[in-house]
Protein backbone atom coordinates (compact mmCIF):
# COMPACT_ATOMS: atom_id res chain seq x y z
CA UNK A 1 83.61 9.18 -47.04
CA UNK A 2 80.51 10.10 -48.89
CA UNK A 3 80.04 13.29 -50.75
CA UNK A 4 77.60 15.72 -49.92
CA UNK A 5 76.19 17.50 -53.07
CA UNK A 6 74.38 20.37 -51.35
CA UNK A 7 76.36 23.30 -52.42
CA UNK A 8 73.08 24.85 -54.13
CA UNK A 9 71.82 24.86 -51.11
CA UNK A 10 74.02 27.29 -49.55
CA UNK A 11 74.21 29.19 -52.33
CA UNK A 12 70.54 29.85 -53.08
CA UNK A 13 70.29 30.90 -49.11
CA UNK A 14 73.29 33.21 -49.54
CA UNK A 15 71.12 34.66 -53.13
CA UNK A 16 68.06 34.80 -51.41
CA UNK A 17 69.55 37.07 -48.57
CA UNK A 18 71.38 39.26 -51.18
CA UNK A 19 67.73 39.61 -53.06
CA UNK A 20 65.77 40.49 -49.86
CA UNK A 21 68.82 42.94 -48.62
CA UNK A 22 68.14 44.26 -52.25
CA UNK A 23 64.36 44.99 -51.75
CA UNK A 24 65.44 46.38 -48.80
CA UNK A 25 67.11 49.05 -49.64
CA UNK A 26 65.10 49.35 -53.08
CA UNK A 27 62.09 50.11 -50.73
CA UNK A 28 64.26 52.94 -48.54
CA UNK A 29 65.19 54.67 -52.11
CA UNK A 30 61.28 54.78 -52.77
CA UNK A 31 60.26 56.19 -49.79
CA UNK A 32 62.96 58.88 -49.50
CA UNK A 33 61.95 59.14 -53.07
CA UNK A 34 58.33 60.10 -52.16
CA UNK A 35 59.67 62.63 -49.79
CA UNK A 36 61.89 64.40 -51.91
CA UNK A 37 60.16 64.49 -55.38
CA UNK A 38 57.21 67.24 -56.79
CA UNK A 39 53.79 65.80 -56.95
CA UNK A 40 53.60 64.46 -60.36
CA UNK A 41 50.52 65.20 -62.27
CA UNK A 42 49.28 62.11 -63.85
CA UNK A 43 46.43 59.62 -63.38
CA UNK A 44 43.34 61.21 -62.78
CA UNK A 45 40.42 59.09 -63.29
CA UNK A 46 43.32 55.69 -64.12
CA UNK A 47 43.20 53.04 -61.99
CA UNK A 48 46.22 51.06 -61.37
CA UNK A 49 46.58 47.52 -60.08
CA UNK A 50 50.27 46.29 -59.32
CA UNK A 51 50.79 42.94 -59.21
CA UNK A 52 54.20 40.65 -58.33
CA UNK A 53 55.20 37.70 -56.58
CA UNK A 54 58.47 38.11 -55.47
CA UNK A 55 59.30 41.85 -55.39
CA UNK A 56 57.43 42.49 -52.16
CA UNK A 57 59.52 45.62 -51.25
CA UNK A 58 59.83 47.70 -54.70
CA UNK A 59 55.77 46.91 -55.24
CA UNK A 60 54.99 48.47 -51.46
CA UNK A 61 57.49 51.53 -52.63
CA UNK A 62 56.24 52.03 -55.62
CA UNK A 63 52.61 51.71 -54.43
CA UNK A 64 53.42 54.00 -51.38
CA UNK A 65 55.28 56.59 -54.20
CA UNK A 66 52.49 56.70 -56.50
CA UNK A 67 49.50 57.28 -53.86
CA UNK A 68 51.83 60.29 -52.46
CA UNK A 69 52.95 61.41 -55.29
CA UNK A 70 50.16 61.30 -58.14
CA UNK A 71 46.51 61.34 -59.34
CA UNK A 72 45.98 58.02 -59.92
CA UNK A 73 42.37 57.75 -58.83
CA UNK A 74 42.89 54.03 -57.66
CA UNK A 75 46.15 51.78 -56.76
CA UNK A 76 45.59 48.58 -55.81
CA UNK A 77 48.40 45.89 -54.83
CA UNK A 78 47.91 42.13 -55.74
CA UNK A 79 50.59 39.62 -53.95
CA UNK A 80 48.96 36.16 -54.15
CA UNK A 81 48.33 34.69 -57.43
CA UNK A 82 44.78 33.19 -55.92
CA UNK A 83 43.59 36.96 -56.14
CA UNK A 84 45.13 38.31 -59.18
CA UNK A 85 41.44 37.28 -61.11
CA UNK A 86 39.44 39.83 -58.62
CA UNK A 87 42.07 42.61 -58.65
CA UNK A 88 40.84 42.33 -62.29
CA UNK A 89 37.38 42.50 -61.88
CA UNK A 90 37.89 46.00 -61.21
CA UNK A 91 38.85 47.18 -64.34
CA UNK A 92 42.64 48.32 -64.20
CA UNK A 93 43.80 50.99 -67.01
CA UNK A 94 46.85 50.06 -66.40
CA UNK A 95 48.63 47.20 -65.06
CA UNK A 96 52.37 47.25 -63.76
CA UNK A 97 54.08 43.67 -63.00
CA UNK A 98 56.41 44.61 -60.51
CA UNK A 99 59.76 41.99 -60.58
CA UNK A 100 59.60 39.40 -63.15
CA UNK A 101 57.10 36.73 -61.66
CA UNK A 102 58.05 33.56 -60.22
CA UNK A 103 54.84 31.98 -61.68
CA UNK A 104 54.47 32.48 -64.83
CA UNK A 105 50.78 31.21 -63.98
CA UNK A 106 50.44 35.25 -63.17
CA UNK A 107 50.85 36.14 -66.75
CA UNK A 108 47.81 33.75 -67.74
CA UNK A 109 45.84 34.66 -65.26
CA UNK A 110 46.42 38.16 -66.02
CA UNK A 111 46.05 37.85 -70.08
CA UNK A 112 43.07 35.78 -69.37
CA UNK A 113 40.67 38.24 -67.10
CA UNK A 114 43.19 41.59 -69.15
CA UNK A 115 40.16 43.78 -70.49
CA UNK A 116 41.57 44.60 -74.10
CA UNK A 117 41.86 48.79 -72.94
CA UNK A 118 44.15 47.62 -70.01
CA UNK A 119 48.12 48.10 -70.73
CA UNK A 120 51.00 46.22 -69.16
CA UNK A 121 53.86 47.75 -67.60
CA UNK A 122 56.94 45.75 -66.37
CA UNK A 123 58.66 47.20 -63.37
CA UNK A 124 62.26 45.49 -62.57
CA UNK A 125 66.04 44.99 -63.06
CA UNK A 126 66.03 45.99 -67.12
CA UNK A 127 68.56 43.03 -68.06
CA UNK A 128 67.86 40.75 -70.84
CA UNK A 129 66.49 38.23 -69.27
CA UNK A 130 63.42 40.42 -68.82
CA UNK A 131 63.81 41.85 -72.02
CA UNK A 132 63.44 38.02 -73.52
CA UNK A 133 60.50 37.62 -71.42
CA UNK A 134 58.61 41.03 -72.02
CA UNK A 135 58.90 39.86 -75.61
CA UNK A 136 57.52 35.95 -74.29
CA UNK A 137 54.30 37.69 -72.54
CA UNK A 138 53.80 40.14 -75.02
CA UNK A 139 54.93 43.31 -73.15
CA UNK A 140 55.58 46.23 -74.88
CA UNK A 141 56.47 48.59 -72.18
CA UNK A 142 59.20 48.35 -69.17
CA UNK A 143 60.72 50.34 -67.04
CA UNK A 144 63.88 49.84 -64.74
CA UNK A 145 63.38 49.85 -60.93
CA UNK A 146 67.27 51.35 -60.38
CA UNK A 147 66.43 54.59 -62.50
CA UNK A 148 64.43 57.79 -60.37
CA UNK A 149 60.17 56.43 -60.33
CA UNK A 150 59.65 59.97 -61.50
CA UNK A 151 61.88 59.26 -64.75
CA UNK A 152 59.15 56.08 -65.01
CA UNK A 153 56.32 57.80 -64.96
CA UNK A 154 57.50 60.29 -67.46
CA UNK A 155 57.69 56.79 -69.38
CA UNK A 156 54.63 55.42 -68.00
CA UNK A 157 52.53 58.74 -69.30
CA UNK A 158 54.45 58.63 -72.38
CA UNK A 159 53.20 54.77 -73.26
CA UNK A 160 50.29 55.10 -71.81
CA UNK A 161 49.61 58.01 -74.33
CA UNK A 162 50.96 55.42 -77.13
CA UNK A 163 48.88 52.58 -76.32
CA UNK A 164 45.12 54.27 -76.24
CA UNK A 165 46.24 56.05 -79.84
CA UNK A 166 47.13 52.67 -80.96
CA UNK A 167 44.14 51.01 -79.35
CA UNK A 168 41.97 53.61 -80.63
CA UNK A 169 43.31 53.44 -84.54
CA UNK A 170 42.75 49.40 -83.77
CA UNK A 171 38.88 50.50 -83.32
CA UNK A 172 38.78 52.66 -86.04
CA UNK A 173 40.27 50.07 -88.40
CA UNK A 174 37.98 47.11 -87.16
CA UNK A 175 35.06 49.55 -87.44
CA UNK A 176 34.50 48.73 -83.61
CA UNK A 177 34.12 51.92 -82.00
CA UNK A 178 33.72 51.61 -78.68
């Protein structure tokens, strides 16, 4: 009798249904989420472009959350990395990577066509596996997908504040004042 090595197999399906149960429900706690919060006033005149791979369900929350809930004057939702180079085209302000990409094409394609006044936001499970690869991509700012959205974009305005001081004192100091 002949071994069968296919183990990983069966335990990749059984992850894979765990991780789409998991969107799942992270999608229900956005939505009632939308329902239940204040309108948030933040955005006006930002554009946002969400991007991910893989975390289908908290990127369709999030994007549902954030139209409902906020100013943002534009919030656009990229899923195929074929289109992430004409989502950019359009000038994001701000750019939130929803679940750490499967690609990691998507972050090249993203630092490649990334107008310099754009920021990055990660959106996922804060663990340090992300952490490691905020810190890989160059991603200053995350925030965790299991905490209240309205505690992230308390965050999110907070950074956002942040990063056009600091890209602003970059202009100043280059003498590149845009």
């Amino acid at each position: 009798m002949k071994a069968l090595f296919n183990d990983g197999d069966a335990a990749r399906d059984v992850l894979a249904k765990i991780y789409s149960h998991t969107e799942n429900f992270q999608y229900d706690a956005m939505l009632k989420q939308a329902d239940a919060d204040a309108y948030f006033d933040f955005g006006s005149d930002l554009n946002i472009l969400l991007i991910t791979d893989c975390a289908i369900g908290r990127a369709l929350g999030l994007q549902y959350y954030l139209t409902k809930k906020t100013s943002f004057s534009n919030i656009r939702l990229c899923i195929e990395l074929e289109q992430v180079d004409e989502y950019l085209k359009n000038a994001p302000d701000i750019i939130i990577i929803v679940g750490m990409p499967n690609q990691t094409e998507l972050y090249k394609a993203i630092h490649k066509g990334l107008a310099p006044q754009a920021m990055i936001f990660m959106c996922d499970f804060l663990d340090a596996v992300v952490e490691a690869e905020c810190r890989i991509q160059g991603i200053r700012y995350a925030f965790s997908t299991f905490k209240p959205i309205r505690e992230g974009l308390l965050y999110l305005r907070q950074a956002y504040t942040e990063f056009k001081l600091n890209s602003l004192t970059a202009c100043l100091t280059d003498g590149n004042i845009r």
